[in-house]
Structures are given as C-alpha cells and as structure tokens.
ModelCIF file with pLDDT and N, C-alpha, C, O atoms, coordinates in Angstrom:
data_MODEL
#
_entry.id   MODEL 
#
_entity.id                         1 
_entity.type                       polymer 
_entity.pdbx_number_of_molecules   1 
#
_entity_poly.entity_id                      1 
_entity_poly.type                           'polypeptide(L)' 
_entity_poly.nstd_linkage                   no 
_entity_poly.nstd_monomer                   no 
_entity_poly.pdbx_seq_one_letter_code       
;(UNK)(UNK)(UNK)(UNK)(UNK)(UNK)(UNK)(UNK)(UNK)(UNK)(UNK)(UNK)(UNK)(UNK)(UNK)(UNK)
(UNK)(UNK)(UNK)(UNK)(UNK)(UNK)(UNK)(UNK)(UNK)(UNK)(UNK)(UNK)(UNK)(UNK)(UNK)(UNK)
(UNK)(UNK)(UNK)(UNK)(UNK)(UNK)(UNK)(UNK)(UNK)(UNK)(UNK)(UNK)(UNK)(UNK)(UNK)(UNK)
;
_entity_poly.pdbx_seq_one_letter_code_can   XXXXXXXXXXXXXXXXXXXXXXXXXXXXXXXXXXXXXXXXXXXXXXXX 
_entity_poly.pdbx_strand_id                 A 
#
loop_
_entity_poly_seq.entity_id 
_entity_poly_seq.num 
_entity_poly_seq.mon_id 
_entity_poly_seq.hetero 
1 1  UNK n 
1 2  UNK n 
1 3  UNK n 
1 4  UNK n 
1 5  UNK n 
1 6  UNK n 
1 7  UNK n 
1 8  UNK n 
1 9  UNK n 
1 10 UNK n 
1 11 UNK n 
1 12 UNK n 
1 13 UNK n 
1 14 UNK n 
1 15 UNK n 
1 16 UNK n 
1 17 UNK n 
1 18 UNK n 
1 19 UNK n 
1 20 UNK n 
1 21 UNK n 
1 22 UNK n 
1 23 UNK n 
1 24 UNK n 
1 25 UNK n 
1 26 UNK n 
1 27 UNK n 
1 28 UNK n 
1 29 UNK n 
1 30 UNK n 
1 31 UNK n 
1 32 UNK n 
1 33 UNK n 
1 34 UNK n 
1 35 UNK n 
1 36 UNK n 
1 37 UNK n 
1 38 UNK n 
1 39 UNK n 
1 40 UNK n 
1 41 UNK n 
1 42 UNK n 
1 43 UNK n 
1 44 UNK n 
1 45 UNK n 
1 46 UNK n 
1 47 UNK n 
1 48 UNK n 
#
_struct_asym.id          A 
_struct_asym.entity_id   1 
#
loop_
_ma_qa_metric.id 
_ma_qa_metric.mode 
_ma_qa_metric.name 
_ma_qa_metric.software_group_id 
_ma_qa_metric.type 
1 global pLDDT . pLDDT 
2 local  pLDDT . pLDDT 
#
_ma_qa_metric_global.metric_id      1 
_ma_qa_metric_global.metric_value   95.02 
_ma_qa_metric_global.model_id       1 
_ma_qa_metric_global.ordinal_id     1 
#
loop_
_ma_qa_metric_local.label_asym_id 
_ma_qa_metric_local.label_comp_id 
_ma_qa_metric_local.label_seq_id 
_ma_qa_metric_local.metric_id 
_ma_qa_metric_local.metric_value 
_ma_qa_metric_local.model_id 
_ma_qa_metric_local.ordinal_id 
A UNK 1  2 98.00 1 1  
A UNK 2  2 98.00 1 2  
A UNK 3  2 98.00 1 3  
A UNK 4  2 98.00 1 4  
A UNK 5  2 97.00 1 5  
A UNK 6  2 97.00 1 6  
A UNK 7  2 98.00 1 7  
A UNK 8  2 98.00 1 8  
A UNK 9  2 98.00 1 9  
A UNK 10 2 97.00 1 10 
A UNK 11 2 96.00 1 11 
A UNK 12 2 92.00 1 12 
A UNK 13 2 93.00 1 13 
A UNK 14 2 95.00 1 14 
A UNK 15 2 93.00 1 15 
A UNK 16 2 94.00 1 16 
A UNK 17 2 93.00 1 17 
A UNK 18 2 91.00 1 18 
A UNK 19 2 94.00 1 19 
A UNK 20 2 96.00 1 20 
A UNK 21 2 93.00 1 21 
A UNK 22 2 96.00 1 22 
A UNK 23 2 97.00 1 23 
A UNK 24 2 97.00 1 24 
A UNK 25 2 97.00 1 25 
A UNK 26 2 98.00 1 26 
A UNK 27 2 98.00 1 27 
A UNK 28 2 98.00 1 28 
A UNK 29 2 97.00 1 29 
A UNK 30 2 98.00 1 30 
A UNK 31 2 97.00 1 31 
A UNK 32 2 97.00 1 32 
A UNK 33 2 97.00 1 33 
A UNK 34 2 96.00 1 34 
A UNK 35 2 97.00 1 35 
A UNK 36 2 97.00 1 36 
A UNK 37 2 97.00 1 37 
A UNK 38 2 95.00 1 38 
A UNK 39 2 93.00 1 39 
A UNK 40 2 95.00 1 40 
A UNK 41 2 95.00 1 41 
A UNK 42 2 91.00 1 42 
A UNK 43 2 89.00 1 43 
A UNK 44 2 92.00 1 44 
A UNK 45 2 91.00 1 45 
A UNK 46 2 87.00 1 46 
A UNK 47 2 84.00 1 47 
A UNK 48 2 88.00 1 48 
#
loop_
_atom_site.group_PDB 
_atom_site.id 
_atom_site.type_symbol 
_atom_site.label_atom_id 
_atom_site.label_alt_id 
_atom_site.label_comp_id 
_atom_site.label_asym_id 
_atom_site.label_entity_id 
_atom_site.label_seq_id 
_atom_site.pdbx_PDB_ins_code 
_atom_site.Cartn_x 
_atom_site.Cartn_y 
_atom_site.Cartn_z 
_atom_site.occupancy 
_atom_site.B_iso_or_equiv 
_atom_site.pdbx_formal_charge 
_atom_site.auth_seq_id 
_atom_site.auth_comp_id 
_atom_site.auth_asym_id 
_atom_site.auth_atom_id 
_atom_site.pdbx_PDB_model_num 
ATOM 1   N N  . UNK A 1 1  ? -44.031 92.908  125.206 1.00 98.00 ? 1  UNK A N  1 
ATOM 2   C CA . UNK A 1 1  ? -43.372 94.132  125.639 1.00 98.00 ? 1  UNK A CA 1 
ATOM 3   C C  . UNK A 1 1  ? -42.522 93.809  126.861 1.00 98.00 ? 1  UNK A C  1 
ATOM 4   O O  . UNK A 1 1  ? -42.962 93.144  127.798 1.00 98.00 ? 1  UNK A O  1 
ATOM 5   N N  . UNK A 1 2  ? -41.331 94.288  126.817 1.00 98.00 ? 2  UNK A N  1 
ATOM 6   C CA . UNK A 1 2  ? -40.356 94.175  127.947 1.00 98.00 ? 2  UNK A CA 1 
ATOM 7   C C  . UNK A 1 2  ? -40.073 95.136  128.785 1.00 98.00 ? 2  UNK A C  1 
ATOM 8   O O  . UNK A 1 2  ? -40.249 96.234  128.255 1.00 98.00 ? 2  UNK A O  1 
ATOM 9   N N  . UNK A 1 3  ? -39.804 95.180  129.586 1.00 98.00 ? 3  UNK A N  1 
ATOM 10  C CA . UNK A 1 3  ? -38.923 96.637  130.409 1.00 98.00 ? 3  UNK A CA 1 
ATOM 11  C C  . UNK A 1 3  ? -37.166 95.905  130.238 1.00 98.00 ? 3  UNK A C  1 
ATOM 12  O O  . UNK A 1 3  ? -36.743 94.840  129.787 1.00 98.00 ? 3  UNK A O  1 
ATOM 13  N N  . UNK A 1 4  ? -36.576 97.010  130.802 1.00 98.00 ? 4  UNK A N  1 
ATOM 14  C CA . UNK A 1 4  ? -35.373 96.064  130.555 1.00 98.00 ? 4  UNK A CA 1 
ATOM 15  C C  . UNK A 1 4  ? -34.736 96.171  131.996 1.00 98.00 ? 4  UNK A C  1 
ATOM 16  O O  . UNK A 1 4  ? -34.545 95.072  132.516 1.00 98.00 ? 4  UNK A O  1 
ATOM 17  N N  . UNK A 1 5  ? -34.385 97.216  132.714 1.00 97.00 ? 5  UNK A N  1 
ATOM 18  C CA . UNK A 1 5  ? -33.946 97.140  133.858 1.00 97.00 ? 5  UNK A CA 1 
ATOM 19  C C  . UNK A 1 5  ? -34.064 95.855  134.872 1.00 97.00 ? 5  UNK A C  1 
ATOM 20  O O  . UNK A 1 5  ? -35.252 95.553  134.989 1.00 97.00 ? 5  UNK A O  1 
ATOM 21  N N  . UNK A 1 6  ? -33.330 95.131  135.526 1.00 97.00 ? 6  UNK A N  1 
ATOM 22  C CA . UNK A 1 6  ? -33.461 94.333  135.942 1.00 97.00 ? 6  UNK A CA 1 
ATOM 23  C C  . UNK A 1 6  ? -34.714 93.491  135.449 1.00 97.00 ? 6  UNK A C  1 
ATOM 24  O O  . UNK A 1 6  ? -35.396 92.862  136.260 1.00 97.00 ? 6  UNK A O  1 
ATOM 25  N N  . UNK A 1 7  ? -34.932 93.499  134.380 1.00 98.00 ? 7  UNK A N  1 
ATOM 26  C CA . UNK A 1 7  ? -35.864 92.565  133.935 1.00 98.00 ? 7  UNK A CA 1 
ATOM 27  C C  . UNK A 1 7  ? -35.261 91.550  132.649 1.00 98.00 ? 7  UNK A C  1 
ATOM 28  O O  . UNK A 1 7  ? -35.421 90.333  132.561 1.00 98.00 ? 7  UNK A O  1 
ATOM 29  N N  . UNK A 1 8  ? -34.667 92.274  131.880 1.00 98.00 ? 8  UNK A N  1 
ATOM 30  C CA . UNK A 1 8  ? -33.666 91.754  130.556 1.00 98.00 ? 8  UNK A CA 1 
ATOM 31  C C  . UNK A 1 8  ? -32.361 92.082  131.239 1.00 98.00 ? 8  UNK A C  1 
ATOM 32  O O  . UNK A 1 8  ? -31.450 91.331  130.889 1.00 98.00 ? 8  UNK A O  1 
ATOM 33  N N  . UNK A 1 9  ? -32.025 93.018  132.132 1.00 98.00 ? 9  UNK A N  1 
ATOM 34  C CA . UNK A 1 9  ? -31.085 93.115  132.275 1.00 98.00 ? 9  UNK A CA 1 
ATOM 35  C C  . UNK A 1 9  ? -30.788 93.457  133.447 1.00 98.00 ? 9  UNK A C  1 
ATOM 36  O O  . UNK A 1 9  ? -31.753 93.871  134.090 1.00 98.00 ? 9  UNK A O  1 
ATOM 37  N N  . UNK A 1 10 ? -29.539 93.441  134.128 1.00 97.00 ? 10 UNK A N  1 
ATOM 38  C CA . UNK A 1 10 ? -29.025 92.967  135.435 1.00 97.00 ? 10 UNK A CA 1 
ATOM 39  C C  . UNK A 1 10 ? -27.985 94.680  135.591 1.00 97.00 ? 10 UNK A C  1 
ATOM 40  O O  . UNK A 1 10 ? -26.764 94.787  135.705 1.00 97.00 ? 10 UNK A O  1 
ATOM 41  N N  . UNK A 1 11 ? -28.949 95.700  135.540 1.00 96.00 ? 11 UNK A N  1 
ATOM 42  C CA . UNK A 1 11 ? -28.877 97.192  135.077 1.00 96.00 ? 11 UNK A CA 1 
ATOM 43  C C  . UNK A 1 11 ? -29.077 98.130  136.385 1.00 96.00 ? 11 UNK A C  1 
ATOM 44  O O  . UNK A 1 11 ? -28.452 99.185  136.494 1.00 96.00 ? 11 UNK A O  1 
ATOM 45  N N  . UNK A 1 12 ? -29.857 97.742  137.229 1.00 92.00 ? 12 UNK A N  1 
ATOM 46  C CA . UNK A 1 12 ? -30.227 98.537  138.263 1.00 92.00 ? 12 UNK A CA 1 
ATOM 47  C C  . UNK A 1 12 ? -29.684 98.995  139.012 1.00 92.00 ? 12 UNK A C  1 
ATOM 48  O O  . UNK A 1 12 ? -29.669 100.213 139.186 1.00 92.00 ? 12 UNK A O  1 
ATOM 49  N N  . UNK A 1 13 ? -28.940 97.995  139.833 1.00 93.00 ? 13 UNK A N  1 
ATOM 50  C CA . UNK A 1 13 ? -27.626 98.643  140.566 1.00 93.00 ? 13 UNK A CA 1 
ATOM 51  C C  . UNK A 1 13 ? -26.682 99.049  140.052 1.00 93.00 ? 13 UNK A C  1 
ATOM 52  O O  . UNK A 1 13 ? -26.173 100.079 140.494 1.00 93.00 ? 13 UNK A O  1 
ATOM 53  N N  . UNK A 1 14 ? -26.069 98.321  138.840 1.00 95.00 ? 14 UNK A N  1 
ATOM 54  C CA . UNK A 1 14 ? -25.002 99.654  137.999 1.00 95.00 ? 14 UNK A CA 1 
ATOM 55  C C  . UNK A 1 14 ? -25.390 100.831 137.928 1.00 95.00 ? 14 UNK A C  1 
ATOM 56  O O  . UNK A 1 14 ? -24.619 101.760 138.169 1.00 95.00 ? 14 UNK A O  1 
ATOM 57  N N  . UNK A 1 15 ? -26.654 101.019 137.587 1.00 93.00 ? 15 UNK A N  1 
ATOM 58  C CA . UNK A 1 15 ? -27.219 102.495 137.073 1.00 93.00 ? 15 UNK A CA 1 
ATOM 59  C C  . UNK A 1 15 ? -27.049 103.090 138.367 1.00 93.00 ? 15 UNK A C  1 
ATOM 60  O O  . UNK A 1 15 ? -26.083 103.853 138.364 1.00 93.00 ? 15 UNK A O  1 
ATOM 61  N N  . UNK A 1 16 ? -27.759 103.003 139.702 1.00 94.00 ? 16 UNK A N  1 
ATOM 62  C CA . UNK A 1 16 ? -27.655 103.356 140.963 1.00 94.00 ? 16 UNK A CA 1 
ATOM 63  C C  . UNK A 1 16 ? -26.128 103.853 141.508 1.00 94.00 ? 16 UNK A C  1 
ATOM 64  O O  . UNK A 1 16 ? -25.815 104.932 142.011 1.00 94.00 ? 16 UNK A O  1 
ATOM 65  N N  . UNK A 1 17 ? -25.442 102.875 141.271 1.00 93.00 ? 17 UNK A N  1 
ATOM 66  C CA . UNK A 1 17 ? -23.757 102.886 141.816 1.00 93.00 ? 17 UNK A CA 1 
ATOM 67  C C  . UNK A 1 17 ? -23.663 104.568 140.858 1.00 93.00 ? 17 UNK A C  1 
ATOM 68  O O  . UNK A 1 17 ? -23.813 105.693 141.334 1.00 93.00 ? 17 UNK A O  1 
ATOM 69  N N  . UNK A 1 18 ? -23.473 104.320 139.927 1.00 91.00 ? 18 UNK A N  1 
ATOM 70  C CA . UNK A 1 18 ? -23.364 105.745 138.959 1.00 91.00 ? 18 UNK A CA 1 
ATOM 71  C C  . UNK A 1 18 ? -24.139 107.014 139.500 1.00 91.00 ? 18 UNK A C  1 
ATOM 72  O O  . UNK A 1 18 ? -23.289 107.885 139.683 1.00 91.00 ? 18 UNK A O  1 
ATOM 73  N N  . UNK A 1 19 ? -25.477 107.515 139.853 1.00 94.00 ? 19 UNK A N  1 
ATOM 74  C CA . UNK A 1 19 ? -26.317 108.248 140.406 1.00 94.00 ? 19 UNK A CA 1 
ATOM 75  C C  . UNK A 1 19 ? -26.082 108.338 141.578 1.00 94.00 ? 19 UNK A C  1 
ATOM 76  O O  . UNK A 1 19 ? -26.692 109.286 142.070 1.00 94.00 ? 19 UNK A O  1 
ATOM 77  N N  . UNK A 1 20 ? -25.272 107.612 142.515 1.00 96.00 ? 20 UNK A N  1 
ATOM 78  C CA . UNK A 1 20 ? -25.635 108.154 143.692 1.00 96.00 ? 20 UNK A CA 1 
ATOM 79  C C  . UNK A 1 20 ? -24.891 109.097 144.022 1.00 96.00 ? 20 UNK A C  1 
ATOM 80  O O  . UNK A 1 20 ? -25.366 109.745 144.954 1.00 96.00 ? 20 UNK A O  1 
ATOM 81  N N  . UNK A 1 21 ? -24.345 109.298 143.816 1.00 93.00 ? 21 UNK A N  1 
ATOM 82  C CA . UNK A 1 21 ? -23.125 110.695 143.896 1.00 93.00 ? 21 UNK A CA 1 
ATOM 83  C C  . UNK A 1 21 ? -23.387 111.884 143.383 1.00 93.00 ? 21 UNK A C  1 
ATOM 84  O O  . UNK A 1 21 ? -23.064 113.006 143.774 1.00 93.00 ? 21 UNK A O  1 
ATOM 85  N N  . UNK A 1 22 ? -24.058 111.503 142.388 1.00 96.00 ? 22 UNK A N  1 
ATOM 86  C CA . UNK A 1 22 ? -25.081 112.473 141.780 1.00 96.00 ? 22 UNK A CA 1 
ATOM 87  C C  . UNK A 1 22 ? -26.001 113.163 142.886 1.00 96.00 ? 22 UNK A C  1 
ATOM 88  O O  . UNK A 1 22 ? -25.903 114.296 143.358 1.00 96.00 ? 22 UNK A O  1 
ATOM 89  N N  . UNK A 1 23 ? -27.046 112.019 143.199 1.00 97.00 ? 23 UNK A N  1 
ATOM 90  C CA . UNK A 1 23 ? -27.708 112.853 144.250 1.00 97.00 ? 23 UNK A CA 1 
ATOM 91  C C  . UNK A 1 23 ? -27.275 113.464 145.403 1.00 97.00 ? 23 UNK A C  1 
ATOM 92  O O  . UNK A 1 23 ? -27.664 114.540 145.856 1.00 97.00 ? 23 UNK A O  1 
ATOM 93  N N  . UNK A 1 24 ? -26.274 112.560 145.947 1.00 97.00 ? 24 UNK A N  1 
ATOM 94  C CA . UNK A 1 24 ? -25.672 113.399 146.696 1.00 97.00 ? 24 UNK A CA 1 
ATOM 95  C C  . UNK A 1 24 ? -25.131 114.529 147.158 1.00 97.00 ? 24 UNK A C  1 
ATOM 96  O O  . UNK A 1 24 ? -25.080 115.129 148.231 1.00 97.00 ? 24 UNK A O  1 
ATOM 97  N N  . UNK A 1 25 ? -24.577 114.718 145.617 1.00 97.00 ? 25 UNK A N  1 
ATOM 98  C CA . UNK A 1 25 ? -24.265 115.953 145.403 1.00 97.00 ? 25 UNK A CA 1 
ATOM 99  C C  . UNK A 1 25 ? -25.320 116.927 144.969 1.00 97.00 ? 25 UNK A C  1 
ATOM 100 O O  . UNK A 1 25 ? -25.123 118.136 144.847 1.00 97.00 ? 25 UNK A O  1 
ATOM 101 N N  . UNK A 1 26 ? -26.355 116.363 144.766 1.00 98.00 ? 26 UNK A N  1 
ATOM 102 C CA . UNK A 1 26 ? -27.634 117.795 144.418 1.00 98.00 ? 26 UNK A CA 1 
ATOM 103 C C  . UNK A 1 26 ? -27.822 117.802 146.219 1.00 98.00 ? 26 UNK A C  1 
ATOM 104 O O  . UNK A 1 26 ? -27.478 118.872 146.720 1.00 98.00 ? 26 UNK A O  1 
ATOM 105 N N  . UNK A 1 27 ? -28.166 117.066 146.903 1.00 98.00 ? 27 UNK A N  1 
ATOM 106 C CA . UNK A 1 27 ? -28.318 117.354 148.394 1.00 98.00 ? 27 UNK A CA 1 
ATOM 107 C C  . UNK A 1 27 ? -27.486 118.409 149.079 1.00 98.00 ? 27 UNK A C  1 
ATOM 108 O O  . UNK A 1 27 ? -27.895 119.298 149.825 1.00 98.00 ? 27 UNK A O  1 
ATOM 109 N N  . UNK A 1 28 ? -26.132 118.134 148.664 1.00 98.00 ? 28 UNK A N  1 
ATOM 110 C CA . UNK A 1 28 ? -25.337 118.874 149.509 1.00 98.00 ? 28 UNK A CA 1 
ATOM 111 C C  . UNK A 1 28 ? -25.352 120.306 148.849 1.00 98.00 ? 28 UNK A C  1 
ATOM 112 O O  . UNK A 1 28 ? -25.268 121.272 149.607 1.00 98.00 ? 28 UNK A O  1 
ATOM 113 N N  . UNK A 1 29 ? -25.455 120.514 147.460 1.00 97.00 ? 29 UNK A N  1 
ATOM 114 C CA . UNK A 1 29 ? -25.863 121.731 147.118 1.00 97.00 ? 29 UNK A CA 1 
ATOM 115 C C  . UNK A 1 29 ? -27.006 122.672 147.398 1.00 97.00 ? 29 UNK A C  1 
ATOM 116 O O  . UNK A 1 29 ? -26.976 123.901 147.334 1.00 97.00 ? 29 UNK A O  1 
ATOM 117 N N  . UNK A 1 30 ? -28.095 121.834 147.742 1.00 98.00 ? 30 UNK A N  1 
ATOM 118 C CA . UNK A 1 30 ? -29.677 122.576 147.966 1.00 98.00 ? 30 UNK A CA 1 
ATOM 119 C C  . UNK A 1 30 ? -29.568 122.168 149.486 1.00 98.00 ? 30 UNK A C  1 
ATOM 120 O O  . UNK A 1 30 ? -30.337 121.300 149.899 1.00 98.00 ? 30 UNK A O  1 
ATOM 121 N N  . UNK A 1 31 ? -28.683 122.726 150.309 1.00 97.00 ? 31 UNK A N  1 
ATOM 122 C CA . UNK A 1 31 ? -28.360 122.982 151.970 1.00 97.00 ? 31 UNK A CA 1 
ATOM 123 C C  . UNK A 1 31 ? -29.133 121.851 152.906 1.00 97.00 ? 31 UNK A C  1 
ATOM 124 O O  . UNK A 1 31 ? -29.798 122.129 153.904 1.00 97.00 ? 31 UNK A O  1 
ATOM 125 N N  . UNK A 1 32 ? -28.838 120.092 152.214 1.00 97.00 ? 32 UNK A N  1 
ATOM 126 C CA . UNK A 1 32 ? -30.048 119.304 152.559 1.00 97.00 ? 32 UNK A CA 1 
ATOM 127 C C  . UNK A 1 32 ? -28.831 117.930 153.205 1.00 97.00 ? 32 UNK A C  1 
ATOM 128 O O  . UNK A 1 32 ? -28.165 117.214 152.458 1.00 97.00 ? 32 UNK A O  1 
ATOM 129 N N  . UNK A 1 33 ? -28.822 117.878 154.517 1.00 97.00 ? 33 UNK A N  1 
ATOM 130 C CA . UNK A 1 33 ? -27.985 117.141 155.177 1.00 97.00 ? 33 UNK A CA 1 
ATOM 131 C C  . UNK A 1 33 ? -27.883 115.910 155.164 1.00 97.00 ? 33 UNK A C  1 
ATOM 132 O O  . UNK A 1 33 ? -27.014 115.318 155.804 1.00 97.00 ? 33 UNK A O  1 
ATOM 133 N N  . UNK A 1 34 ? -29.048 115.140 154.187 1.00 96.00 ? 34 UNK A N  1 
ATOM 134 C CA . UNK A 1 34 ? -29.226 113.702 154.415 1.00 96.00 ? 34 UNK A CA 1 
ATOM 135 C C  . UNK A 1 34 ? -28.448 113.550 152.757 1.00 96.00 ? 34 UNK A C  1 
ATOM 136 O O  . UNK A 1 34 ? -28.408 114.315 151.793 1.00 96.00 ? 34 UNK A O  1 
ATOM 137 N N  . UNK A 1 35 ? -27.874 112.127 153.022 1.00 97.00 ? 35 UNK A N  1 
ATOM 138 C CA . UNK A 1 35 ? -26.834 111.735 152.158 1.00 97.00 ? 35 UNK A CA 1 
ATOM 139 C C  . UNK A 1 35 ? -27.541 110.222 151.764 1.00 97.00 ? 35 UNK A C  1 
ATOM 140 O O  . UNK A 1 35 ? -27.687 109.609 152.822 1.00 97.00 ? 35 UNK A O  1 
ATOM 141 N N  . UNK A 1 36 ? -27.859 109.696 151.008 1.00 97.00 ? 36 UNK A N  1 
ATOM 142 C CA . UNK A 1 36 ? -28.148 108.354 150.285 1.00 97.00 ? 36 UNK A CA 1 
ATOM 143 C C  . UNK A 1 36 ? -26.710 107.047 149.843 1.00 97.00 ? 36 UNK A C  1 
ATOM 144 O O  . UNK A 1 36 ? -25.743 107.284 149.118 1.00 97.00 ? 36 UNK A O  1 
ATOM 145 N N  . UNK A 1 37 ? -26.963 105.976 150.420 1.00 97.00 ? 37 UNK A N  1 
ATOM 146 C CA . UNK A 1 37 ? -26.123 104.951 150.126 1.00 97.00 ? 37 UNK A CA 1 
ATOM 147 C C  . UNK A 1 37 ? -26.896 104.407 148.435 1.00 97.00 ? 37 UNK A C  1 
ATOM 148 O O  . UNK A 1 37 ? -27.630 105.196 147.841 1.00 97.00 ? 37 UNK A O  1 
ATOM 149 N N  . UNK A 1 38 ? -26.689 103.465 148.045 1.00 95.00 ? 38 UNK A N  1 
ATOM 150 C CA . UNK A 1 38 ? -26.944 102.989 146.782 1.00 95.00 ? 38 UNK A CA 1 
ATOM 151 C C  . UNK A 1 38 ? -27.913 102.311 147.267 1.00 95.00 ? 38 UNK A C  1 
ATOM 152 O O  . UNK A 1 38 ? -29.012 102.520 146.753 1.00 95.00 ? 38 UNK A O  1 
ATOM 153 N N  . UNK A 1 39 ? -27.830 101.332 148.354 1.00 93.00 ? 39 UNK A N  1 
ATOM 154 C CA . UNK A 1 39 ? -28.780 100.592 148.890 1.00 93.00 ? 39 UNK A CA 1 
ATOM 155 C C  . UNK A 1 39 ? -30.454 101.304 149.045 1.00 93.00 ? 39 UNK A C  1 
ATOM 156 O O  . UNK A 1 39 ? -31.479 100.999 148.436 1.00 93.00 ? 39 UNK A O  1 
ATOM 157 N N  . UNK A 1 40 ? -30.190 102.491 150.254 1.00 95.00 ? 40 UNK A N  1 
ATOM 158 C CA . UNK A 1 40 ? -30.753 103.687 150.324 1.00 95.00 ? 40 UNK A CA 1 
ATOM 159 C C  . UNK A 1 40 ? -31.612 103.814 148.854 1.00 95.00 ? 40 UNK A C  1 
ATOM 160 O O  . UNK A 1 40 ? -32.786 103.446 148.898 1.00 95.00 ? 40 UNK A O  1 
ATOM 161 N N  . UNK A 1 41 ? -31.230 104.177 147.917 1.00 95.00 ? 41 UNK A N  1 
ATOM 162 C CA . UNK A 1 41 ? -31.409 104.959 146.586 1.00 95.00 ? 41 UNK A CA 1 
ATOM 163 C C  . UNK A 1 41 ? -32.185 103.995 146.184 1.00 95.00 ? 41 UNK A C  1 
ATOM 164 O O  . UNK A 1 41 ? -33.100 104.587 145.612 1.00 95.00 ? 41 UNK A O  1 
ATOM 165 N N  . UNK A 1 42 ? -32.382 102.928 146.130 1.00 91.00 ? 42 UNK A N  1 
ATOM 166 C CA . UNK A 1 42 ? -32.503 101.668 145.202 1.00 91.00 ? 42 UNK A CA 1 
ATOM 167 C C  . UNK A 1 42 ? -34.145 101.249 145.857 1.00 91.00 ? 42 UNK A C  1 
ATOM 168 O O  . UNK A 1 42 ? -35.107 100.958 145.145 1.00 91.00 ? 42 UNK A O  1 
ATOM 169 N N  . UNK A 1 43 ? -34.153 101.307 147.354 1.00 89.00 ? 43 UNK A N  1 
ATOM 170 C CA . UNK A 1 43 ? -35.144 100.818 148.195 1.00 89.00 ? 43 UNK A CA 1 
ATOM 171 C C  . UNK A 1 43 ? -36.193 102.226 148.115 1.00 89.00 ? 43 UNK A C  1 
ATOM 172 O O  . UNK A 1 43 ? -37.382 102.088 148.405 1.00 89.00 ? 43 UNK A O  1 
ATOM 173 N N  . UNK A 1 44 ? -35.759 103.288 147.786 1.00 92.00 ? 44 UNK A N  1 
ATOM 174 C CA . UNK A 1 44 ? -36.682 104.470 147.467 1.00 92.00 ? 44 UNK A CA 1 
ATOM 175 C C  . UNK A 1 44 ? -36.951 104.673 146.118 1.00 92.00 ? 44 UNK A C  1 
ATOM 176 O O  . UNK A 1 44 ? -38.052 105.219 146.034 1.00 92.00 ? 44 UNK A O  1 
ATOM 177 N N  . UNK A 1 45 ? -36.416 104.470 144.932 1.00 91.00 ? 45 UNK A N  1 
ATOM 178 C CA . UNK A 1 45 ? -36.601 105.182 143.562 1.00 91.00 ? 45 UNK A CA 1 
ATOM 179 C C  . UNK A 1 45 ? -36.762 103.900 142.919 1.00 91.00 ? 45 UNK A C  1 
ATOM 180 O O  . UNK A 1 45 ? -37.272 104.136 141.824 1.00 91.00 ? 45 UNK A O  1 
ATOM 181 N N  . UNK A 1 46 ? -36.520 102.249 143.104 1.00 87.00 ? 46 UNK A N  1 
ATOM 182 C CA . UNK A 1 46 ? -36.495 101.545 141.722 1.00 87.00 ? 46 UNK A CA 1 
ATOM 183 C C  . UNK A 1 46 ? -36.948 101.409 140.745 1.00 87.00 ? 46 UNK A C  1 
ATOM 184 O O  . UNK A 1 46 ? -38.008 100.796 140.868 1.00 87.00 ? 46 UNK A O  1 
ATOM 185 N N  . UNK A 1 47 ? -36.737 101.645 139.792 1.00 84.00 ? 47 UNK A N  1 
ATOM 186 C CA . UNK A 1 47 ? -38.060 101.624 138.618 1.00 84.00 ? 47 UNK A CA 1 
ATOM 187 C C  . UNK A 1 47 ? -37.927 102.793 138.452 1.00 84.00 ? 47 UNK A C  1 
ATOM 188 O O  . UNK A 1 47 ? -37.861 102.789 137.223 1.00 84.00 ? 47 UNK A O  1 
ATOM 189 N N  . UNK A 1 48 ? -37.788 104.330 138.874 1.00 88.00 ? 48 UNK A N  1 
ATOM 190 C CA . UNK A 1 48 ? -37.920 105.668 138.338 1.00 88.00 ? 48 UNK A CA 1 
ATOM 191 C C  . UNK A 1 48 ? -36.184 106.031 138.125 1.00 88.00 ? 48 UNK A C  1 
ATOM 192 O O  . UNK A 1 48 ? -35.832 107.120 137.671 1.00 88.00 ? 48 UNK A O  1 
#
C-alpha cells in the first residue's frame, strides 16, 4: 500500500501553492486577520 503525496509523488507543495489562497481567502472572509504563506500551510496541515 502506498500513499502518494510526496511519497510516489513530488505533489505536496504543488497542491499547497494552489490552496493557499484558498485559505486565505476563507480567513479574510470569517473576519480572521492571520494570513498563511505556503511554507506556513505545509508546516501545519501536511498530510491532511
């Protein structure tokens, strides 16, 4: 059994680069001042 994210595949930070703007933008909508870099995002969520 494999995972694939950075395990088969070199996926993680692409996926991240894509999402973070995302979250960002749910932050700035739900009146929440802290903003996430990719770096940020990556060192809190990897794997989820």
């Amino acid at each position: 059994l494999l995972d694939c994210d950075n395990t088969l595949c070199l996926s993680e930070r692409l996926a991240f680069e894509a999402c973070t703007d995302l979250t960002n933008e749910v932050l700035e909508k739900w009146g929440k001042s802290e903003r996430y870099t990719v770096e940020q995002l990556l060192e809190d969520f990897v794997g989820h």
